[in-house]
N, C-alpha and C. Protein backbone atom coordinates (compact mmCIF):
# COMPACT_ATOMS: atom_id res chain seq x y z
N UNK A 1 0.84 -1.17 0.00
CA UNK A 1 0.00 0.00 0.00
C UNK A 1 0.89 1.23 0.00
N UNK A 2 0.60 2.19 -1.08
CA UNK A 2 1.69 3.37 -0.88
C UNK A 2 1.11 4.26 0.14
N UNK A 3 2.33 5.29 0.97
CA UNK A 3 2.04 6.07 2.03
C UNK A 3 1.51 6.96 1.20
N UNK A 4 0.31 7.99 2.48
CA UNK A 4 0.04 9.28 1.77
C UNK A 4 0.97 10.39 1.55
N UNK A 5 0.58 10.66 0.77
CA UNK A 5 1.37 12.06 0.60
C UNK A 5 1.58 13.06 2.03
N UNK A 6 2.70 13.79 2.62
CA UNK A 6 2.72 14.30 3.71
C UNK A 6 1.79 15.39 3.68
N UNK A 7 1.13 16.09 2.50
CA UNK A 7 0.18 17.02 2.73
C UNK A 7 -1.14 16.46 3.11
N UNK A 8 -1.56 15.38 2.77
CA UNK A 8 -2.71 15.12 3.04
C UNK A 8 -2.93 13.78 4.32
N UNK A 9 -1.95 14.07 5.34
CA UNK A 9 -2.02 13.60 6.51
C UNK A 9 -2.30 14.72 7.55
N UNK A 10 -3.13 14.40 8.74
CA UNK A 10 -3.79 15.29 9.71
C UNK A 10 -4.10 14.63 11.06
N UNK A 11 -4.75 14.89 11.49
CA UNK A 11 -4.39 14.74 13.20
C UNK A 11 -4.86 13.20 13.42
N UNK A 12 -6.09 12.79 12.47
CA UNK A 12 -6.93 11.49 13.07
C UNK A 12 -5.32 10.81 12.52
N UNK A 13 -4.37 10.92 11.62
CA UNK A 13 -3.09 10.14 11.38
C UNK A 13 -2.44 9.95 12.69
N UNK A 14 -2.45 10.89 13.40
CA UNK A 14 -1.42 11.50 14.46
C UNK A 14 -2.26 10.30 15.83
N UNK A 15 -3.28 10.42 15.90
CA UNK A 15 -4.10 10.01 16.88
C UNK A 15 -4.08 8.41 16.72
N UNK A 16 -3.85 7.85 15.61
CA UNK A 16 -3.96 6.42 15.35
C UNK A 16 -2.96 5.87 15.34
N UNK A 17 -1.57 6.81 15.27
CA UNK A 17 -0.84 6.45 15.91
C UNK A 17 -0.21 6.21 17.16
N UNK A 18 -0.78 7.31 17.92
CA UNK A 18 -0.43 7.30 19.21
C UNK A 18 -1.15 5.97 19.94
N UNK A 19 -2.40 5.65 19.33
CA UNK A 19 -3.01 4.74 20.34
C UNK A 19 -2.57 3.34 20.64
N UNK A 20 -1.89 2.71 19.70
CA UNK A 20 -0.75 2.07 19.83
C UNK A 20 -0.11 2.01 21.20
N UNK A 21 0.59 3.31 21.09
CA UNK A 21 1.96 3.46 22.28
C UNK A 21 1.40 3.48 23.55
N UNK A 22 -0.17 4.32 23.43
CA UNK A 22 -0.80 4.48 25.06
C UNK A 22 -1.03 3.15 25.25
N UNK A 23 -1.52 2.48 24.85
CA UNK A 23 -1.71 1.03 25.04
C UNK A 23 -0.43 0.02 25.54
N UNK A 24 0.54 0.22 24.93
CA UNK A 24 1.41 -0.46 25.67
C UNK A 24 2.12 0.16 26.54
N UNK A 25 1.92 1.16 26.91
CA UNK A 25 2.78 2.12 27.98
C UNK A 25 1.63 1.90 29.16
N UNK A 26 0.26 1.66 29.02
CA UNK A 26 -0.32 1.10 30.35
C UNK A 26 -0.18 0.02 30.48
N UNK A 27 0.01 -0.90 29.84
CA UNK A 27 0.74 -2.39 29.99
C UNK A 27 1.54 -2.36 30.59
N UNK A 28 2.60 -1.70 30.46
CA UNK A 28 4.31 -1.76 30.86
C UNK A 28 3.85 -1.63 32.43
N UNK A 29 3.29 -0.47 32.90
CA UNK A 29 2.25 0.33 33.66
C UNK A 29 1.97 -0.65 35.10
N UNK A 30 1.08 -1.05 34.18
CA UNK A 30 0.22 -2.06 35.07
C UNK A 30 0.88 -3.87 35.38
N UNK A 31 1.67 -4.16 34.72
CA UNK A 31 2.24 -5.04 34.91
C UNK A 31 3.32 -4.70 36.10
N UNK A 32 4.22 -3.78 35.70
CA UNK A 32 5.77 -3.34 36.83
C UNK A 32 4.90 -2.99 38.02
N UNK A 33 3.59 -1.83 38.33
CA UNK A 33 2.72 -2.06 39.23
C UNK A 33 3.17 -0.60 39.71
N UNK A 34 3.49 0.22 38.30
CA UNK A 34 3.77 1.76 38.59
C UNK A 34 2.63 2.90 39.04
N UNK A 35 1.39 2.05 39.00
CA UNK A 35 0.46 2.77 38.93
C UNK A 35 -0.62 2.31 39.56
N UNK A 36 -1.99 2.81 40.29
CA UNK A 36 -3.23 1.63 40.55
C UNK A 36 -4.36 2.50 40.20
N UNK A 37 -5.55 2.09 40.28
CA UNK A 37 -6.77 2.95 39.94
C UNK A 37 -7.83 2.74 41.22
N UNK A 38 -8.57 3.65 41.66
CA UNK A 38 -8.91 3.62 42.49
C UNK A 38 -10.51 3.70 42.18
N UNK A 39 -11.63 2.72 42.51
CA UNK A 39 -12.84 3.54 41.99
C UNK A 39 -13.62 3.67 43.41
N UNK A 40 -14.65 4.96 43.66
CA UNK A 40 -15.50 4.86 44.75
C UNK A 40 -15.23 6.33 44.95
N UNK A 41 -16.23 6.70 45.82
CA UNK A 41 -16.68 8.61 46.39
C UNK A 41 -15.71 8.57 47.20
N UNK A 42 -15.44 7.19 48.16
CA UNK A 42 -15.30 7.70 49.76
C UNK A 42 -13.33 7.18 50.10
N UNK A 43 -12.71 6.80 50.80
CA UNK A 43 -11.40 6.28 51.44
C UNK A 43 -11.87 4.96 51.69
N UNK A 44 -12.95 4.70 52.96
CA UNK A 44 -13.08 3.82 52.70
C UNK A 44 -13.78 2.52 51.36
N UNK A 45 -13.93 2.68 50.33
CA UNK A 45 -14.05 1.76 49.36
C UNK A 45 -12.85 2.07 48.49
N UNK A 46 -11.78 2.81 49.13
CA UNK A 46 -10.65 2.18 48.28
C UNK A 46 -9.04 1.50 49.59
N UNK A 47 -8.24 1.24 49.14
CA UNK A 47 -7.26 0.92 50.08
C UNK A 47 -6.77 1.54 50.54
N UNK A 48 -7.26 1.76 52.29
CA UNK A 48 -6.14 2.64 53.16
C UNK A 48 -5.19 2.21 53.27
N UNK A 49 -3.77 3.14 53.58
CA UNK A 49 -2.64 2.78 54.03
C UNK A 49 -2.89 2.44 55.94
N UNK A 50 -2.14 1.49 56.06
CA UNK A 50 -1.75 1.08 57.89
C UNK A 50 -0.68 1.56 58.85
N UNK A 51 -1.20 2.12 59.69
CA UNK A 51 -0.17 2.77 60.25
C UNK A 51 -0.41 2.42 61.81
N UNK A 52 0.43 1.76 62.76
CA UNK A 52 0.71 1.61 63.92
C UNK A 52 0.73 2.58 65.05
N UNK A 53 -0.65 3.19 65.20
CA UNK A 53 -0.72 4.49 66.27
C UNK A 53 -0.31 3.93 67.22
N UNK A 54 -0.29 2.44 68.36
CA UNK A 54 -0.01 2.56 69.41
C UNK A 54 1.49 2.67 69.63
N UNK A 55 2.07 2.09 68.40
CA UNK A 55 3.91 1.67 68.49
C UNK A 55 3.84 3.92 68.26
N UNK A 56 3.18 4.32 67.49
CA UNK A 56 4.01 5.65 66.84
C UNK A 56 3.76 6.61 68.22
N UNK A 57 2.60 6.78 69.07
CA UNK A 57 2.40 7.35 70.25
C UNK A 57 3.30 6.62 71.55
N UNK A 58 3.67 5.49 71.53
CA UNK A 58 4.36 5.34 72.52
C UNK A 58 5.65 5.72 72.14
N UNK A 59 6.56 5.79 71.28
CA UNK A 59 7.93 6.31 70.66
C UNK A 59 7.73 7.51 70.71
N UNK A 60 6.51 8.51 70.73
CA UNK A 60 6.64 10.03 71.09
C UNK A 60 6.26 10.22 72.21
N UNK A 61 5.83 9.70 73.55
CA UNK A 61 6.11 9.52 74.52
C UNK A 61 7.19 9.66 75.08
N UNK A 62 8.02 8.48 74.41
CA UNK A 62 9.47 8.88 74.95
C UNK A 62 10.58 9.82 74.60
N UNK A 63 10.07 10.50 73.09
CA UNK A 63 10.81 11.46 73.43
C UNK A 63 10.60 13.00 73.24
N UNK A 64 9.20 13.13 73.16
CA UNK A 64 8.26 14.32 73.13
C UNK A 64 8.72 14.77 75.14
N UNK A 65 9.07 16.10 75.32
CA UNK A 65 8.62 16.57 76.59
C UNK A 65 7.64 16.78 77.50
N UNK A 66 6.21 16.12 75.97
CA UNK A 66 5.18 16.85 77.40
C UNK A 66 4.25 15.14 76.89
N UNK A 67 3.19 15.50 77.95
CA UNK A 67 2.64 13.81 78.13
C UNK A 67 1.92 13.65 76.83
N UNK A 68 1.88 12.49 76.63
CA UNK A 68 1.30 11.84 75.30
C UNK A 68 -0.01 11.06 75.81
N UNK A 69 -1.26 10.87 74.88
CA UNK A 69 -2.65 10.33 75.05
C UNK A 69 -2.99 9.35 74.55
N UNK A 70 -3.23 8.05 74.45
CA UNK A 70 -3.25 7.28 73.14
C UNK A 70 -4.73 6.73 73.31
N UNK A 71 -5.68 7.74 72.13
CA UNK A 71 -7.35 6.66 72.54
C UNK A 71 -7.89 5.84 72.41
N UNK A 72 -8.57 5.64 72.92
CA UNK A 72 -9.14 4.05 72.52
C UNK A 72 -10.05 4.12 71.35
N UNK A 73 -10.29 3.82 70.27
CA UNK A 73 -11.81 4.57 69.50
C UNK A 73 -11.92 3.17 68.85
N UNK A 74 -13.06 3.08 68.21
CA UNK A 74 -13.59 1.85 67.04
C UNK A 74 -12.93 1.46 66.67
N UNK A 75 -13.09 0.17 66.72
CA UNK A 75 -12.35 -0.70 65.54
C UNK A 75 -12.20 -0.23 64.36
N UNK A 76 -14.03 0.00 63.57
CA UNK A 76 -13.88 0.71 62.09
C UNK A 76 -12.99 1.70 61.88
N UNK A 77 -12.09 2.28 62.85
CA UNK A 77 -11.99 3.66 62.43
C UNK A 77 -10.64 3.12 61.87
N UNK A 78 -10.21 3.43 61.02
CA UNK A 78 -8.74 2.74 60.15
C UNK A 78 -7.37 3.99 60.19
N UNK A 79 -6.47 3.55 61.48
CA UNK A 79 -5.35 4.35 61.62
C UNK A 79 -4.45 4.50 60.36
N UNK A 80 -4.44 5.50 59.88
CA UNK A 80 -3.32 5.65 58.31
C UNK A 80 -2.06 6.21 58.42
N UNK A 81 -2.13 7.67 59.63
CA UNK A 81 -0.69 7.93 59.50
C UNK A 81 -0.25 8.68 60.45
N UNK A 82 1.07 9.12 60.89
CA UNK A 82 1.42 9.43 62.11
C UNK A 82 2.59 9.73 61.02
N UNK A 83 2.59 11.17 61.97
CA UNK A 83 3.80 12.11 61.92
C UNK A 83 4.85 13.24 63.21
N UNK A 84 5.33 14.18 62.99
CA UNK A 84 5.90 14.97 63.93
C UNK A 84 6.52 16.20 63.01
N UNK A 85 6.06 16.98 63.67
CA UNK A 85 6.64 18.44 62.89
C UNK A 85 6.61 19.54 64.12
N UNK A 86 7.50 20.66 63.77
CA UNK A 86 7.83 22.08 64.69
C UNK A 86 6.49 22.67 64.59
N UNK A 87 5.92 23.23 65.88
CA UNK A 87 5.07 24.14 66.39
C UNK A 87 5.70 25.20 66.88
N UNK A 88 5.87 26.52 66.65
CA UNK A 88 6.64 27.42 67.54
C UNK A 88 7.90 26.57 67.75
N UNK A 89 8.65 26.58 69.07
CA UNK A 89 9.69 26.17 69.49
C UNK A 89 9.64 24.80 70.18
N UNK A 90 8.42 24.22 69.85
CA UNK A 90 8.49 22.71 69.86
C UNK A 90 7.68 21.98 69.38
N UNK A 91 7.98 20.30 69.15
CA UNK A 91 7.31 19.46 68.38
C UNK A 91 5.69 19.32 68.93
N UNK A 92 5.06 18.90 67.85
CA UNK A 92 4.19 17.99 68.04
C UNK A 92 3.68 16.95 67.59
N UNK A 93 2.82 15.59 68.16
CA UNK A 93 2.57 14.63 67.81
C UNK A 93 1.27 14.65 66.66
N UNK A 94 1.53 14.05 65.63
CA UNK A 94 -0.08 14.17 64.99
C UNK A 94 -0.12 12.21 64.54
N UNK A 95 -1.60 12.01 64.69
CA UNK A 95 -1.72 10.64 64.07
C UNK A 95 -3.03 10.91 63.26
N UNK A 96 -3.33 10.43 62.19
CA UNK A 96 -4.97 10.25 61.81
C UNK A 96 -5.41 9.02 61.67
N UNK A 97 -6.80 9.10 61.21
CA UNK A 97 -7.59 8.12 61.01
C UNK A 97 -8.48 8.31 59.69
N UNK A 98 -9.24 7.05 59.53
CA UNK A 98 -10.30 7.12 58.47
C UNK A 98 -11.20 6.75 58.86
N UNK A 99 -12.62 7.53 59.38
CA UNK A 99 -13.63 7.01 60.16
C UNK A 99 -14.18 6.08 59.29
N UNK A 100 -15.34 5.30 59.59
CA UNK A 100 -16.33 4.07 58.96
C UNK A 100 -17.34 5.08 57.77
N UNK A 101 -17.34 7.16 57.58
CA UNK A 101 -17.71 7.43 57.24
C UNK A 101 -16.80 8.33 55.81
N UNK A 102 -15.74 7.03 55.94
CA UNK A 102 -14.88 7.83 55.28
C UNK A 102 -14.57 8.87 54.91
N UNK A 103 -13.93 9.59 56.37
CA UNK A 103 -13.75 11.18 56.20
C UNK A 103 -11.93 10.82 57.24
N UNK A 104 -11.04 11.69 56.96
CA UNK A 104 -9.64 11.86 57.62
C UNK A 104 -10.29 12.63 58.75
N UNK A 105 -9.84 12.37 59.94
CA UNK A 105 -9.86 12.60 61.32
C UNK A 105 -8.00 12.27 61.98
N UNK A 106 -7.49 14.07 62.08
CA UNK A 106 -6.51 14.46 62.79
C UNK A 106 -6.18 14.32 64.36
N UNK A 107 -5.23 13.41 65.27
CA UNK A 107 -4.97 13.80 66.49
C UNK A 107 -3.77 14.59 66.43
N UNK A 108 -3.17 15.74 67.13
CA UNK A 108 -2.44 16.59 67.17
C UNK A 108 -2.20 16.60 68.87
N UNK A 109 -0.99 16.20 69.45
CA UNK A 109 -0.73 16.47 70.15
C UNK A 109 0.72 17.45 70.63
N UNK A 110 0.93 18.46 71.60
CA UNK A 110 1.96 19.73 71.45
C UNK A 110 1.90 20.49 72.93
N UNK A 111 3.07 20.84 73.24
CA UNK A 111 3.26 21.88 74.13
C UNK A 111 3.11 23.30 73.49
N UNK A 112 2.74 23.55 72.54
CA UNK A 112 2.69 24.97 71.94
C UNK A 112 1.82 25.26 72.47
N UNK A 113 1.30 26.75 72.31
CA UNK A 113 0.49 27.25 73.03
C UNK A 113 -0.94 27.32 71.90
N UNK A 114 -2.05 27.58 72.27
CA UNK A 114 -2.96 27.44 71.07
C UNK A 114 -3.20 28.41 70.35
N UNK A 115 -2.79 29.69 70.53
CA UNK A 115 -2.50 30.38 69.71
C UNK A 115 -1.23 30.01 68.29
N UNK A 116 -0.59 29.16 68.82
CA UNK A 116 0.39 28.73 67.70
C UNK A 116 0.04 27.22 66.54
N UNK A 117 -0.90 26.83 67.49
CA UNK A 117 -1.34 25.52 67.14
C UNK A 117 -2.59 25.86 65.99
N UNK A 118 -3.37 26.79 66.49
CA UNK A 118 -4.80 26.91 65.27
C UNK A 118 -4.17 27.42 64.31
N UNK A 119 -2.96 28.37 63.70
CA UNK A 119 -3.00 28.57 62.37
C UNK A 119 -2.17 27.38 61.53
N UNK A 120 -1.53 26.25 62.08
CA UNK A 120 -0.61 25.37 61.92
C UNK A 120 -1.52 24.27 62.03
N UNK A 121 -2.97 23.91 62.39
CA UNK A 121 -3.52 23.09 61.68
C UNK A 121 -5.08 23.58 60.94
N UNK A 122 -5.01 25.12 60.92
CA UNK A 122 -6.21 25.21 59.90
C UNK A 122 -5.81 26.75 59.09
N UNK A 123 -4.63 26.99 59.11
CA UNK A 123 -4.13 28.37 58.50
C UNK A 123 -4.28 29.68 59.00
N UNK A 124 -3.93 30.95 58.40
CA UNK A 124 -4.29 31.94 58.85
C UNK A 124 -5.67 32.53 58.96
N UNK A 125 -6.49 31.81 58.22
CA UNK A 125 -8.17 32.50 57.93
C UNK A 125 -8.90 31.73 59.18
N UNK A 126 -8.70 31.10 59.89
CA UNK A 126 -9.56 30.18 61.22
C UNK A 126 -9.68 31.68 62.29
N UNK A 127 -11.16 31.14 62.41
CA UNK A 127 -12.16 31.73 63.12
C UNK A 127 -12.75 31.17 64.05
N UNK A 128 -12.61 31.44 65.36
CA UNK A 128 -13.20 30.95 66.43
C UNK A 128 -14.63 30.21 66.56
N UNK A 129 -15.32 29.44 67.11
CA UNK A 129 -16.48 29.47 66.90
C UNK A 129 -17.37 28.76 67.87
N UNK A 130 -16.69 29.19 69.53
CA UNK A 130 -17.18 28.48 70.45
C UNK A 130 -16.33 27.78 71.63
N UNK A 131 -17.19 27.35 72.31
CA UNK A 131 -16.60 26.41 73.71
C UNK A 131 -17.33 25.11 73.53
N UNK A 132 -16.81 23.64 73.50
CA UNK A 132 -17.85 22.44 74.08
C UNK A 132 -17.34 21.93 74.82
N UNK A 133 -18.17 21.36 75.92
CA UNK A 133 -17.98 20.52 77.00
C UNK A 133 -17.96 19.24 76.99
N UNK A 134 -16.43 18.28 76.98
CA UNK A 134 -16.92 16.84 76.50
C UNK A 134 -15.93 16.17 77.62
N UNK A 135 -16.79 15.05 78.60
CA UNK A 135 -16.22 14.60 79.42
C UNK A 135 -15.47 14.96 80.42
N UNK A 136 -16.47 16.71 81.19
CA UNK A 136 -15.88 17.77 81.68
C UNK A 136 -14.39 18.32 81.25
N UNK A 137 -13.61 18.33 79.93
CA UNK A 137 -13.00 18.85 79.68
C UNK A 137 -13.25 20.20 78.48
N UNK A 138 -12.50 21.27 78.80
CA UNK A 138 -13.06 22.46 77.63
C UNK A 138 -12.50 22.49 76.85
N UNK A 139 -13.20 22.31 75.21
CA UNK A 139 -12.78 22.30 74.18
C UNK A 139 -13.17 23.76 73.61
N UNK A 140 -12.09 24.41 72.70
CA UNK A 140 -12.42 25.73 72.08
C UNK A 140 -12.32 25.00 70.34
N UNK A 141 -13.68 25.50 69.88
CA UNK A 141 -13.71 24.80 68.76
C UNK A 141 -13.52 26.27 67.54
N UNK A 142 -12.90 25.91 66.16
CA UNK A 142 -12.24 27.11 65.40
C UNK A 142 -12.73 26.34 63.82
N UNK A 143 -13.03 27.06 62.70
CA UNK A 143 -13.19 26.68 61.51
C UNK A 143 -11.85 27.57 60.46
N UNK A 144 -11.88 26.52 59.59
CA UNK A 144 -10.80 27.13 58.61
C UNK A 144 -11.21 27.73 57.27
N UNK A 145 -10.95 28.39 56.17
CA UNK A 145 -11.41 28.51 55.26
C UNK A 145 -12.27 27.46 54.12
N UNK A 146 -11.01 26.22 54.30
CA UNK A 146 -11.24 25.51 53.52
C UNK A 146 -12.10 24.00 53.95
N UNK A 147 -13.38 24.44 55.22
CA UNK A 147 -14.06 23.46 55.39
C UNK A 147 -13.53 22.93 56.42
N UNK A 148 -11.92 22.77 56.96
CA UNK A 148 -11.75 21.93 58.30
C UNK A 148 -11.94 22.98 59.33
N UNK A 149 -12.36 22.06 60.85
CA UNK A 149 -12.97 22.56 61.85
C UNK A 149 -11.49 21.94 63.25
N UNK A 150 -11.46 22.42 63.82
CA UNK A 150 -10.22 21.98 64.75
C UNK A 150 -10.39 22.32 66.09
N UNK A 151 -10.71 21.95 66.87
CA UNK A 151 -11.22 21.10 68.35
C UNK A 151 -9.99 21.55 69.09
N UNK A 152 -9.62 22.34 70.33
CA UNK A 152 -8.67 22.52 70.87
C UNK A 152 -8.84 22.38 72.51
N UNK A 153 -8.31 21.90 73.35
CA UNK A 153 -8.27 21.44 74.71
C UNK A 153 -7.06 21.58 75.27
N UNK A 154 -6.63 22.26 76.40
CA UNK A 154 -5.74 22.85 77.07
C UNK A 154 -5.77 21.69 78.41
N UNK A 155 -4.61 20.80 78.16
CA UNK A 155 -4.78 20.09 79.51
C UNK A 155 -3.43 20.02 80.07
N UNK A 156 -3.26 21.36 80.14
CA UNK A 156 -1.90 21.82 81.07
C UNK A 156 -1.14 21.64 80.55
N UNK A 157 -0.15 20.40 80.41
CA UNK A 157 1.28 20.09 80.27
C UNK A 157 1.08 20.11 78.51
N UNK A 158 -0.22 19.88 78.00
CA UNK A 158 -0.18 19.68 76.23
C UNK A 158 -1.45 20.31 76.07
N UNK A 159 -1.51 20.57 74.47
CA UNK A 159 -2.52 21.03 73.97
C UNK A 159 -3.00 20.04 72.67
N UNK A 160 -4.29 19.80 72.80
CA UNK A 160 -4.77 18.24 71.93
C UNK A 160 -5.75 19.05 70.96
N UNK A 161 -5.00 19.09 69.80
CA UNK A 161 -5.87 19.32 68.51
C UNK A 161 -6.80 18.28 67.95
N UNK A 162 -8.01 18.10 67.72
CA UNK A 162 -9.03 17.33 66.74
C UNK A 162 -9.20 17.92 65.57
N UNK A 163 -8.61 17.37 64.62
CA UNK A 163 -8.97 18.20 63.24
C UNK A 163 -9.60 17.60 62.64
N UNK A 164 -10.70 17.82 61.41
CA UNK A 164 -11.42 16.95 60.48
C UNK A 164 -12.30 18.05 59.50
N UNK A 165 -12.82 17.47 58.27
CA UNK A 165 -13.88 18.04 57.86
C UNK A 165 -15.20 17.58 57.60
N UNK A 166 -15.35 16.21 58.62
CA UNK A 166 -15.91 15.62 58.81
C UNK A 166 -16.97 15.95 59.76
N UNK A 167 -18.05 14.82 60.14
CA UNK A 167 -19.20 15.28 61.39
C UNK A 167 -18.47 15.41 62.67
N UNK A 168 -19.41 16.89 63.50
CA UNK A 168 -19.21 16.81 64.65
C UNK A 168 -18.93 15.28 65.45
N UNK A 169 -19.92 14.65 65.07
CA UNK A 169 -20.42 13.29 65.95
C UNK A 169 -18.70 12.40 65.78
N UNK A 170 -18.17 12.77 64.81
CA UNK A 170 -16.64 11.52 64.62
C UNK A 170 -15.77 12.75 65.30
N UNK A 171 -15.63 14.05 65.21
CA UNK A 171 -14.69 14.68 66.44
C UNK A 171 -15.04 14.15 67.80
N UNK A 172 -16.47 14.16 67.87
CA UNK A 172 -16.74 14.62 69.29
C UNK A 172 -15.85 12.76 69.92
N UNK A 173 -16.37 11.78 69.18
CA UNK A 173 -15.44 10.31 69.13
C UNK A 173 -14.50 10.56 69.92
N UNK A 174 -13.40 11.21 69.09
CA UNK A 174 -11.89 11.44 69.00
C UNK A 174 -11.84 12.19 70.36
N UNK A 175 -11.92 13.27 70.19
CA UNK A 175 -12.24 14.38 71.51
C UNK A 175 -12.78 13.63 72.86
N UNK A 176 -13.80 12.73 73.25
CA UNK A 176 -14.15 11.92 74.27
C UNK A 176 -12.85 11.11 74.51
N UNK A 177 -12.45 10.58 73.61
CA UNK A 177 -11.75 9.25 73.84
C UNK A 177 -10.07 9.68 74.09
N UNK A 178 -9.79 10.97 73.31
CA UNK A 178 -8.10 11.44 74.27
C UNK A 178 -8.52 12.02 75.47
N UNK A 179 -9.89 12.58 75.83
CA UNK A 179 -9.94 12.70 77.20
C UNK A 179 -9.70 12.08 78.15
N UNK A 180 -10.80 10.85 78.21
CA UNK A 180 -10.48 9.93 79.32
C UNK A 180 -9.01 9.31 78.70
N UNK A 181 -8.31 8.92 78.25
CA UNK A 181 -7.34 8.33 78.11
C UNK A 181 -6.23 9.13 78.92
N UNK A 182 -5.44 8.16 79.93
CA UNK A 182 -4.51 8.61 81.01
C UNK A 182 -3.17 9.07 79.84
N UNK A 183 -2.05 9.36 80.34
CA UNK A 183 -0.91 9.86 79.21
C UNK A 183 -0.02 8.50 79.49
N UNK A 184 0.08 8.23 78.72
CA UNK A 184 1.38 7.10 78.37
C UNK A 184 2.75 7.07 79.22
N UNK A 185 3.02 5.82 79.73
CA UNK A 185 4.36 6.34 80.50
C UNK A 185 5.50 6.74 80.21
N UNK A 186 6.08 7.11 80.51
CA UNK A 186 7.65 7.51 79.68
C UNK A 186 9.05 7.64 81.19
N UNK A 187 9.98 7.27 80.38
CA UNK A 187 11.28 7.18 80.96
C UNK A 187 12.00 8.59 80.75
N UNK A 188 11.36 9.66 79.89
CA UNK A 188 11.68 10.82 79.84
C UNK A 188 11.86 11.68 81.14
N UNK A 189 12.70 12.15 81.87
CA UNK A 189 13.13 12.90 83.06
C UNK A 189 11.93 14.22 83.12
């Protein structure tokens, strides 16, 4: 079959060729396992990552300065990740979760003061928006621009952030359950 002439080639040329290459470049893809697809609205109907809150809160226990909380909450609720980053002039602990309503739910634990803590987990635009009372402890609750709401409790030696943009009802969870929870022991002086 002779080729066309280069003037009278145009994009559907261009396109029939490419489809070829996309085709085996998601092969290559999906075989080496460079890539995955995810289908569903929510976190939970696709694969959370696992993350070990009790091993990651007891290791910041020991070497965080101020007391650490570790709560007890649902089974459903699926621990994903735990970190540590600078607040002002010291660390704090954060772990999350993925409630059963598949929404991310933040623990933040810190000696900073809460003035340093609300723009460092909901930015500079957070706006106050109250006091709640949960398990006689006082929570000052704050909203952010972008939909998250962040739960703050002053229990002396730390300050315990609840972050989410999720229902009250899965903070208030979180928030009950670092309450009653005693602080973890530590060998820290």
């Amino acid at each position: 079959m002779a080729q066309k002439p280069r003037i009278l080639q145009d994009g559907r040329d261009l396109v029939w060729s490419l489809i070829p290459l996309l085709v085996i470049a998601l092969i290559v893809a999906g075989v080496s396992g460079s890539c995955s697809w995810g289908f569903g609205n929510s976190a939970t109907e696709q694969k959370i990552p696992s993350f070990n809150v009790s091993a990651g809160l007891h290791a910041d226990a020991e070497s965080m300065p101020f007391p650490i909380r570790e709560p007890k909450l649902p089974a459903n609720w699926k621990a994903n990740s735990g970190s540590t980053q600078e607040i002002g002039a010291t660390l704090s602990s954060n772990v999350g979760w993925i409630t059963p309503n598949g929404v991310y739910i933040q623990l933040t634990q810190t000696a900073a003061t809460e003035e340093q803590l609300v723009p460092k987990l909901l930015g500079d635009g957070a706006s106050g928006g109250g006091v709640r009372e949960i398990s006689g402890q006082r929570w000052v609750t704050y909203s952010g621009d972008d939909h998250r709401k962040a739960w703050i409790a002053d229990m002396g030696d730390v300050r315990v952030g609840v972050v989410s943009r999720g229902a009250d009802s899965d903070m208030q969870t979180l928030a009950k359950a670092v309450t009653e929870a005693e602080p973890l022991p530590s060998k820290r002086p």
